[in-house]
C-alpha atoms as a PDB file:
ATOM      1  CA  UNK A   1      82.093  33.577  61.274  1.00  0.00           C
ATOM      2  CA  UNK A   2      84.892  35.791  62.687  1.00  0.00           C
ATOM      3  CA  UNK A   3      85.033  38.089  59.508  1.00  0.00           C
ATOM      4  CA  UNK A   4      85.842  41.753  60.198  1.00  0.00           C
ATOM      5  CA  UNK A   5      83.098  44.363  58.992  1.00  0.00           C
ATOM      6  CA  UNK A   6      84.207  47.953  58.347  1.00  0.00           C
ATOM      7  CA  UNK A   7      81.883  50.713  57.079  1.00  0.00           C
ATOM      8  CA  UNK A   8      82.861  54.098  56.133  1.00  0.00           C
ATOM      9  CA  UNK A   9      82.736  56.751  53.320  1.00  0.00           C
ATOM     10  CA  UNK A  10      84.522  56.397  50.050  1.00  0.00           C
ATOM     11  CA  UNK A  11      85.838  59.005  48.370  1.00  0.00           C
ATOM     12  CA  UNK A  12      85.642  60.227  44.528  1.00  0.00           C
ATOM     13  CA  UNK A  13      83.498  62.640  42.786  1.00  0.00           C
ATOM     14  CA  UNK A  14      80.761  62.461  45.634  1.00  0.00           C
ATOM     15  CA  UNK A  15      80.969  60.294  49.037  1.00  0.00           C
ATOM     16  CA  UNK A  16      78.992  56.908  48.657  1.00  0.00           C
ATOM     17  CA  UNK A  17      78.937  54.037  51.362  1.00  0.00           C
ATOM     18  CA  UNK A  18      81.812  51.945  51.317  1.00  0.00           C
ATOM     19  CA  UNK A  19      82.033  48.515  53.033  1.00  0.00           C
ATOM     20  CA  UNK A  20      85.038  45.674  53.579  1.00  0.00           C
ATOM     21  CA  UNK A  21      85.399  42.719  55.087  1.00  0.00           C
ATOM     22  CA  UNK A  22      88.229  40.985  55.985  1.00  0.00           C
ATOM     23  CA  UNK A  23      88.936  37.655  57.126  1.00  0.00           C
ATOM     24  CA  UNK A  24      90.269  36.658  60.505  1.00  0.00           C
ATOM     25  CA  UNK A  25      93.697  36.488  59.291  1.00  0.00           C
ATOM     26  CA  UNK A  26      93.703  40.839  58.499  1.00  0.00           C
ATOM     27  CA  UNK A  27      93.345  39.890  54.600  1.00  0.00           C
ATOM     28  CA  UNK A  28      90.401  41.162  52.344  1.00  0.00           C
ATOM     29  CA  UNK A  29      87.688  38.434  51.993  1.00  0.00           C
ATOM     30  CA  UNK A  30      87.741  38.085  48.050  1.00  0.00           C
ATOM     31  CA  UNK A  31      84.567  36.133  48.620  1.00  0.00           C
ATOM     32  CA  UNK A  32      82.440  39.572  49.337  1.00  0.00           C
ATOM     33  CA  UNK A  33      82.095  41.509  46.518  1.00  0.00           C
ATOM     34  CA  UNK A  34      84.717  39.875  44.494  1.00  0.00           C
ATOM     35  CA  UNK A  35      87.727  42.375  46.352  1.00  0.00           C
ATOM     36  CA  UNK A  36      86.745  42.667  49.501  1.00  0.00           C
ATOM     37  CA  UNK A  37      85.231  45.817  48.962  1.00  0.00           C
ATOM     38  CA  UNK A  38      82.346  47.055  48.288  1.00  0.00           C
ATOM     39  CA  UNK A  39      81.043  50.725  47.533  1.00  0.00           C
ATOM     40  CA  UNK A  40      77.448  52.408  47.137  1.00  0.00           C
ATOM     41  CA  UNK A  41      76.093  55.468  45.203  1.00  0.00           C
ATOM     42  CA  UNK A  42      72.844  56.728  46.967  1.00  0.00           C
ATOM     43  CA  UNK A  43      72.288  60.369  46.473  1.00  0.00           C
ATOM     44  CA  UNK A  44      74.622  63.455  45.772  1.00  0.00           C
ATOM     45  CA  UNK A  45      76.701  62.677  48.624  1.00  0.00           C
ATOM     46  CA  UNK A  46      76.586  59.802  51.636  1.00  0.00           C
ATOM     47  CA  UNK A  47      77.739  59.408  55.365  1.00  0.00           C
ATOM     48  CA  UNK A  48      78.287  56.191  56.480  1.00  0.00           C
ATOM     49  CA  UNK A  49      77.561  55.762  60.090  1.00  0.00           C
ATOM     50  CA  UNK A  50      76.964  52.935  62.209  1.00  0.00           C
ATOM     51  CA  UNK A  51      77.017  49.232  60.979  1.00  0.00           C
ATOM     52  CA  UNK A  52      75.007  45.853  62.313  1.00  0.00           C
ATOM     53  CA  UNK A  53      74.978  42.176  60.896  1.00  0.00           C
ATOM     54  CA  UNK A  54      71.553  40.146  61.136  1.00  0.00           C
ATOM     55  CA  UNK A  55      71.765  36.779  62.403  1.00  0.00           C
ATOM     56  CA  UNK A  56      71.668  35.554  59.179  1.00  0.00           C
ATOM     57  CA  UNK A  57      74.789  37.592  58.422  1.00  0.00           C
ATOM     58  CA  UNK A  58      73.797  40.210  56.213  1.00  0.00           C
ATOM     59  CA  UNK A  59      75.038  43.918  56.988  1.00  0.00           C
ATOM     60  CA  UNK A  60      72.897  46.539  57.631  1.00  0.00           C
ATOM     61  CA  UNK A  61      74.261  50.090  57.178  1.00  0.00           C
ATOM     62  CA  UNK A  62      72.592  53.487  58.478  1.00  0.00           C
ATOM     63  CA  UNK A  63      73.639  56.887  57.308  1.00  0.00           C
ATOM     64  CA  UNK A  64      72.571  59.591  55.816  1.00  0.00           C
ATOM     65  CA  UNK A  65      72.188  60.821  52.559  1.00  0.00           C
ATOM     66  CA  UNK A  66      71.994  64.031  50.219  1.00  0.00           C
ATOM     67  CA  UNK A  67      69.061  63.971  47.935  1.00  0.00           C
ATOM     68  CA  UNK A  68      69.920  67.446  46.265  1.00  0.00           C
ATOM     69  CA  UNK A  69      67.461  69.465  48.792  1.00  0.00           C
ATOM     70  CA  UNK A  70      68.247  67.946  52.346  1.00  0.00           C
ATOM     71  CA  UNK A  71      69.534  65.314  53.968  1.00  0.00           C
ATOM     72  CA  UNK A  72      67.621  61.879  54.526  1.00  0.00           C
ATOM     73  CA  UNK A  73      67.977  58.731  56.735  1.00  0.00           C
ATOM     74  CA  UNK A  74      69.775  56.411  54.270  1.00  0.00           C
ATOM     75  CA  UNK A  75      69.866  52.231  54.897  1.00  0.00           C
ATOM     76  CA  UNK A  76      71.331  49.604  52.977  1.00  0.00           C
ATOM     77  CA  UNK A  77      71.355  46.095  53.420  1.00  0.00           C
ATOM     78  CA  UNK A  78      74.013  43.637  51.528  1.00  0.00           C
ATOM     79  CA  UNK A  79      73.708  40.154  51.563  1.00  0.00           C
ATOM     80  CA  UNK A  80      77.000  38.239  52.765  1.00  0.00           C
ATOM     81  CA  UNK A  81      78.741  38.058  49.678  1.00  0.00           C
ATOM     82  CA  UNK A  82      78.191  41.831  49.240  1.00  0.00           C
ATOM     83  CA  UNK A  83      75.718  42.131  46.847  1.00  0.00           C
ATOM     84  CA  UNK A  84      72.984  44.664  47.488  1.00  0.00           C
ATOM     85  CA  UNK A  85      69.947  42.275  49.242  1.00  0.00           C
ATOM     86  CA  UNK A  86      67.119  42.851  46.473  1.00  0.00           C
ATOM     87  CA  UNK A  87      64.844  41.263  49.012  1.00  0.00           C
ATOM     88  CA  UNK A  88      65.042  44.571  51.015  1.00  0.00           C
ATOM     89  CA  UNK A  89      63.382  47.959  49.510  1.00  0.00           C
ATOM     90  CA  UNK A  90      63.234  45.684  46.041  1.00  0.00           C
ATOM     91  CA  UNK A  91      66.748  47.422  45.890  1.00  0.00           C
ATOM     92  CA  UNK A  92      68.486  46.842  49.189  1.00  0.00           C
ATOM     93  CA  UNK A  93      68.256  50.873  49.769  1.00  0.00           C
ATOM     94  CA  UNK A  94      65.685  52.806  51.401  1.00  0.00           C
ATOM     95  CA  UNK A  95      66.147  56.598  52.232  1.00  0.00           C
ATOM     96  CA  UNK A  96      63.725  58.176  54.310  1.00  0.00           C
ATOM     97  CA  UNK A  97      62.615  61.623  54.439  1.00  0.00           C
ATOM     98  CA  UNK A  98      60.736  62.875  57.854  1.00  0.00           C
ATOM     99  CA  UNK A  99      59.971  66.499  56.837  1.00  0.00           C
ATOM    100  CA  UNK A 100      61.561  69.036  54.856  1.00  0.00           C
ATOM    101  CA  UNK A 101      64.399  69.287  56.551  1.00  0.00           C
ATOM    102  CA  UNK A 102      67.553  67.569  57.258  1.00  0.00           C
ATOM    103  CA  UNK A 103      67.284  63.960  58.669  1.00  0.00           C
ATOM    104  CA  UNK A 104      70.277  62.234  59.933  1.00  0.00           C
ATOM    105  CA  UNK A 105      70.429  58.286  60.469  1.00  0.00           C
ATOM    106  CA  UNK A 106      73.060  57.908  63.397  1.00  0.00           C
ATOM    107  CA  UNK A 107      72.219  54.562  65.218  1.00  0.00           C
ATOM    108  CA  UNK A 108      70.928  50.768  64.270  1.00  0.00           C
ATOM    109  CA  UNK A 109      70.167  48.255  65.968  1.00  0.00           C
ATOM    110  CA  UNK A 110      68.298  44.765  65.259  1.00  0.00           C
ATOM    111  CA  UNK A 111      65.575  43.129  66.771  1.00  0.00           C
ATOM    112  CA  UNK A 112      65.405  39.826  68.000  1.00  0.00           C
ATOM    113  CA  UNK A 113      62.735  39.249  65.745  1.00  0.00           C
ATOM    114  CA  UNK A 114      65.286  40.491  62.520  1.00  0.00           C
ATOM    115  CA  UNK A 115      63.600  43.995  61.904  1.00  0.00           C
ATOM    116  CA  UNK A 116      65.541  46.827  61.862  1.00  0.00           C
ATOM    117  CA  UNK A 117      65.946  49.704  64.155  1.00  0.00           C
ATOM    118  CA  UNK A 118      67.340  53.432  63.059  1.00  0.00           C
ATOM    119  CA  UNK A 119      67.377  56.461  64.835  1.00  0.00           C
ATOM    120  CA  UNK A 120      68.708  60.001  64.489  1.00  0.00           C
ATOM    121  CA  UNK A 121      67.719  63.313  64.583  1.00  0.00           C
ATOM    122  CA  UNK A 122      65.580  65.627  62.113  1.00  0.00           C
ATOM    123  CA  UNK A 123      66.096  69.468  62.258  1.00  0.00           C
ATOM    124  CA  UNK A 124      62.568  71.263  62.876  1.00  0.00           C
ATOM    125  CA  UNK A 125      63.579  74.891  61.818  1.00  0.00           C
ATOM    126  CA  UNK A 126      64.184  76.194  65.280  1.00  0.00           C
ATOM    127  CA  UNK A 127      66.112  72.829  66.756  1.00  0.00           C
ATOM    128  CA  UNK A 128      66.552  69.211  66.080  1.00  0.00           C
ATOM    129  CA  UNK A 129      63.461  66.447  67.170  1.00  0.00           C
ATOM    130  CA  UNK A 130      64.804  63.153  68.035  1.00  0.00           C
ATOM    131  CA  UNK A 131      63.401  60.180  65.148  1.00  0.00           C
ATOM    132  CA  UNK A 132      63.198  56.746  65.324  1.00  0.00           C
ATOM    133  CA  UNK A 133      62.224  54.478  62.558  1.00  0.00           C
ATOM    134  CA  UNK A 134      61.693  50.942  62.070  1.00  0.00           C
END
């Protein structure tokens, strides 16, 4: 629709995943999330990396987040008008957790068939394994 998706980290007490959209015209769509803006608590603290929209035009956004021990693959999907998409995770969040260690979501990508591709990195204890998740 020629919207303009931004993801990043917002700041406060912790980080949490922040989103905006604005419409073609540089101005903040008031029809996502009532502002334009829209911002989500996970764990202790949340990176906000890459960002993809579905062909249905939800957003999809990978990161990682702290869940007081480590670090964990963190996704979140919103539904266009930035609502969290209850249809996914029955919460529109899913962290995942690949060992005891530190797990970092860094890349997303979507299938032609809609499902959703993540991949990052997970630290073993000596060095990092590459981790892809789907």
């Amino acid at each position: 629709d020629g919207k303009i998706v931004v993801a990043g980290n917002s700041t406060g007490a912790n980080l949490d995943f922040a989103v905006v959209r604005y419409n073609t015209d540089g101005s903040l769509d008031l029809t996502f999330s009532a502002d334009g803006i829209q911002t989500t608590d996970i764990g202790s603290d949340d990176y906000v990396r890459p960002v993809a929209i579905q062909a249905d035009g939800k957003i999809v956004v990978t990161g990682y987040s702290f869940n007081g021990a480590n670090w964990d693959f963190a996704v979140v999907r919103y539904n266009t008008d930035g609502s969290l998409d209850l249809t996914f995770s029955a919460d529109g969040i899913q962290t995942t957790d690949f060992g005891s260690s530190n797990d970092y979501g860094n890349s997303v990508a979507i299938q032609a068939d809609g499902k959703i591709m993540v991949t990052g990195y997970t630290g073993n204890g000596t060095n990092e394994d590459f981790d892809v998740m789907r």
